[in-house]
N, C-alpha and C. Protein backbone atom coordinates (compact mmCIF):
# COMPACT_ATOMS: atom_id res chain seq x y z
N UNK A 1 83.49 28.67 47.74
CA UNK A 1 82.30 27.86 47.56
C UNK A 1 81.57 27.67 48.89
N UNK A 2 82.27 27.40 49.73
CA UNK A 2 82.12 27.57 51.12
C UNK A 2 80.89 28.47 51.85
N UNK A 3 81.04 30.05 51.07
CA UNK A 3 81.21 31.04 51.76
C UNK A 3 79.66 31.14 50.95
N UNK A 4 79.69 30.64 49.72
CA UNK A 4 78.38 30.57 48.69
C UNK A 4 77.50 29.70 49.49
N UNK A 5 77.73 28.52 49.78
CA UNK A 5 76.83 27.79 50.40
C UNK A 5 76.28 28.37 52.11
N UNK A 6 77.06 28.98 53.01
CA UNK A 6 76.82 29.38 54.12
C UNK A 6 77.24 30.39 54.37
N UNK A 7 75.95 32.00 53.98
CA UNK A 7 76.05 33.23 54.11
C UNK A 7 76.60 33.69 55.19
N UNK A 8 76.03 33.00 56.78
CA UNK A 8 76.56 33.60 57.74
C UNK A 8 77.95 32.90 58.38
N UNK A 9 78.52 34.04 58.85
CA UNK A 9 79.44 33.55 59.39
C UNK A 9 79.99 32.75 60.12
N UNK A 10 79.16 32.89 61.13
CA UNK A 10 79.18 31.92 62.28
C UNK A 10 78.86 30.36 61.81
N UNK A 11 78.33 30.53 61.24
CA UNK A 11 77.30 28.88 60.44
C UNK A 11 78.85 28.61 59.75
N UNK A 12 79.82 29.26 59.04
CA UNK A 12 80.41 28.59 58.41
C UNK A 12 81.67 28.16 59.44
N UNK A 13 82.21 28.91 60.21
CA UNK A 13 83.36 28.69 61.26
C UNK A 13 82.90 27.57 61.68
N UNK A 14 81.14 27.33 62.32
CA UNK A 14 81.00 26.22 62.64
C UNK A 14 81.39 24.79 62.01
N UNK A 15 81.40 25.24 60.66
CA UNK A 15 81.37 23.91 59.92
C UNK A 15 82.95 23.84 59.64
N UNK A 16 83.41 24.84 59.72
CA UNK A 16 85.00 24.54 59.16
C UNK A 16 85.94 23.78 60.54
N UNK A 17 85.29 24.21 61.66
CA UNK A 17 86.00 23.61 62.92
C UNK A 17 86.17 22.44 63.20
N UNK A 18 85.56 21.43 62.04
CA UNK A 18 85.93 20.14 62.09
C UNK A 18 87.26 19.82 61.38
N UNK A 19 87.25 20.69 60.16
CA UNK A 19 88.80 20.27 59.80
C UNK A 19 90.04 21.39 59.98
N UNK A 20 89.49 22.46 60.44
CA UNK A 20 90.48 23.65 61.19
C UNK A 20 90.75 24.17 62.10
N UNK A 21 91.62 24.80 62.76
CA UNK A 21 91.61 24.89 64.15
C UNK A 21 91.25 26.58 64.26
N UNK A 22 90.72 27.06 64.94
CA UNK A 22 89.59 28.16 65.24
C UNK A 22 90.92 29.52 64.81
N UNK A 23 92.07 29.33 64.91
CA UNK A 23 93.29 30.36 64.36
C UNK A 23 93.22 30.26 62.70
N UNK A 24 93.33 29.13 62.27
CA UNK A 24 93.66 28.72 60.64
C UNK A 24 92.10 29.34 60.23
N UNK A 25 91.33 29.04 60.73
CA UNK A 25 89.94 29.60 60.07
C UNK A 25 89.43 31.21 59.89
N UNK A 26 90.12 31.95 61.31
CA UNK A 26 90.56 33.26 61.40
C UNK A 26 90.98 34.17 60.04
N UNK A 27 92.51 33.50 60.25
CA UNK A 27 93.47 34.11 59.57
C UNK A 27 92.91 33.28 58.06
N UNK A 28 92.02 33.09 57.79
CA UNK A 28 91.70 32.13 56.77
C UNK A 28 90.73 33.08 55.92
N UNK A 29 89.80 33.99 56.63
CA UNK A 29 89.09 34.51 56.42
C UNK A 29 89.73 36.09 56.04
N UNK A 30 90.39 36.50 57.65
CA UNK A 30 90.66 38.22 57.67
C UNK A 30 91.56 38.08 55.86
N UNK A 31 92.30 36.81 55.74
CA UNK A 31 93.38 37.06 54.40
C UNK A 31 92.35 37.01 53.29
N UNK A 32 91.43 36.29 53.33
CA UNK A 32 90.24 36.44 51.81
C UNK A 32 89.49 37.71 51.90
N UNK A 33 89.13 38.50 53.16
CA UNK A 33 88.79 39.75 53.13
C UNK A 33 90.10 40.95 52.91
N UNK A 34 91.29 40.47 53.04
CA UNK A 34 92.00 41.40 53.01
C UNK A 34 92.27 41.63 51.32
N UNK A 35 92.58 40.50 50.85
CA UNK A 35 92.86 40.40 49.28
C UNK A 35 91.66 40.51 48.44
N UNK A 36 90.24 40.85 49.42
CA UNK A 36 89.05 41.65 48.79
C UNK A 36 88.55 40.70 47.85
N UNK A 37 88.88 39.35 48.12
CA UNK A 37 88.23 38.05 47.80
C UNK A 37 86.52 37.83 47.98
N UNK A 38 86.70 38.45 49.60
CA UNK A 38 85.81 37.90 50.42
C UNK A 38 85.35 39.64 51.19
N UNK A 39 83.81 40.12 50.84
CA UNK A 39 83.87 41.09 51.98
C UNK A 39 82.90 40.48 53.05
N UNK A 40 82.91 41.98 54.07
CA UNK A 40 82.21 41.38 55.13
C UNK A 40 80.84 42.35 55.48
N UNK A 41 79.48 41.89 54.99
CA UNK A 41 78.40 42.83 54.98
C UNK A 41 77.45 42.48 56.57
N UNK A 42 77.25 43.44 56.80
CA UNK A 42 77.04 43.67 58.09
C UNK A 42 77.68 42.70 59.33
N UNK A 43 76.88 42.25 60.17
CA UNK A 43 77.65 42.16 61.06
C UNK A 43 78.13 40.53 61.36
N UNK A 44 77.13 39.66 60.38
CA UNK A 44 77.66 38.05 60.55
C UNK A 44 77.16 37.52 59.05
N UNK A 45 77.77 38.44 57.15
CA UNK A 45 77.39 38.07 56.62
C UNK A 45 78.87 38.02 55.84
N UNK A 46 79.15 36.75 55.13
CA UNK A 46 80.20 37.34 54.47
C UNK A 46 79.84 36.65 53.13
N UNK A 47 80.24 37.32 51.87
CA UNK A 47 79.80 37.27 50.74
C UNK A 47 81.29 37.69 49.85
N UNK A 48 80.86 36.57 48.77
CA UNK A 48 82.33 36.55 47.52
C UNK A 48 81.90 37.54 46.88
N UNK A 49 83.27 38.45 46.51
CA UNK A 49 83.18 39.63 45.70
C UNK A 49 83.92 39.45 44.15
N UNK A 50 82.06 39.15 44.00
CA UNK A 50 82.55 39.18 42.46
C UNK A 50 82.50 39.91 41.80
N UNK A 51 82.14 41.24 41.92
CA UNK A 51 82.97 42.55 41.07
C UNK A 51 84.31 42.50 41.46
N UNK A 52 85.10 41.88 42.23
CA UNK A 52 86.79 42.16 42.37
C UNK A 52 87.35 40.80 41.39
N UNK A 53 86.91 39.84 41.84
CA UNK A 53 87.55 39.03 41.98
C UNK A 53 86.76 37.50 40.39
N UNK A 54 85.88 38.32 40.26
CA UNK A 54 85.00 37.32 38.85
C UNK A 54 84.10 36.30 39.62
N UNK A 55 83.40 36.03 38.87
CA UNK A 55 82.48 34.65 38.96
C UNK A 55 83.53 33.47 39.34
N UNK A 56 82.81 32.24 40.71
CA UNK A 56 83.95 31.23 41.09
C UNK A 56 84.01 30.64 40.15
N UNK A 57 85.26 29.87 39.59
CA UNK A 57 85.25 28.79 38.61
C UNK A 57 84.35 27.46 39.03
N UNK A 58 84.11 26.69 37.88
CA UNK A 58 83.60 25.25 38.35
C UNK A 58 84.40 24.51 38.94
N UNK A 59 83.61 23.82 39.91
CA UNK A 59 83.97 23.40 41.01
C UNK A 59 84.12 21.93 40.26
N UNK A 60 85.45 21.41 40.45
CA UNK A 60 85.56 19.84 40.17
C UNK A 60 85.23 19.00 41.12
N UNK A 61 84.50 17.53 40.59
CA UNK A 61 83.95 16.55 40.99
C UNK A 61 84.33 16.56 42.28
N UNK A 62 85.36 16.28 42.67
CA UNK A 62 86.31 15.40 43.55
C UNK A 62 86.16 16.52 44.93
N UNK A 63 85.85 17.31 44.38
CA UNK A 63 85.84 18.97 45.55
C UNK A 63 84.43 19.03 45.62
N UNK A 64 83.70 18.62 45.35
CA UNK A 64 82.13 19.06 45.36
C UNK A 64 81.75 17.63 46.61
N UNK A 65 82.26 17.12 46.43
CA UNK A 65 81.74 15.70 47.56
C UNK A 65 82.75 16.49 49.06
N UNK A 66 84.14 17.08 48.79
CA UNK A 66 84.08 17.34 50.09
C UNK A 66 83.42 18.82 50.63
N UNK A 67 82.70 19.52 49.83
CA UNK A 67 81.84 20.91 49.96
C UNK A 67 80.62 20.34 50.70
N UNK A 68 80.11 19.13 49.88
CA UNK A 68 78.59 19.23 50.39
C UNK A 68 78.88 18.36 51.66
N UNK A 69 79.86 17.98 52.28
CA UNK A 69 80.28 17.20 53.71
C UNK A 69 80.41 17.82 54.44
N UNK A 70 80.47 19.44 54.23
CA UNK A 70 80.29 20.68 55.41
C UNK A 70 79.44 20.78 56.08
């Protein structure tokens, strides 16, 4: 949902570095691109692959207040 709301990359590491530490956000990413979750289009875009992986499910209440706090 994350990755839906903030195309580029950098914009999103930025925002995740408040609750992750710059390794967990890494290895956070290379593993959602590795399991082809997550690819990586050009050089600071990363985008959910939903020909692999389907449309995201709905996002529950309780998770949507801490999404839009990014």
């Amino acid at each position: 949902y994350a990755i839906d709301k903030y195309d580029s990359e950098n914009a999103l590491k930025e925002k995740l570095k408040r609750t992750l530490s710059q390794k967990e956000i890494e290895r956070t990413i290379d593993t959602l691109i590795g399991m082809q979750k997550v690819r990586r289009i050009g050089m600071d875009v990363l985008q959910n692959n939903v020909s692999h992986s389907g449309e995201l499910p709905e996002l529950p209440g309780h998770l949507k207040s801490i999404l839009e706090s990014l």
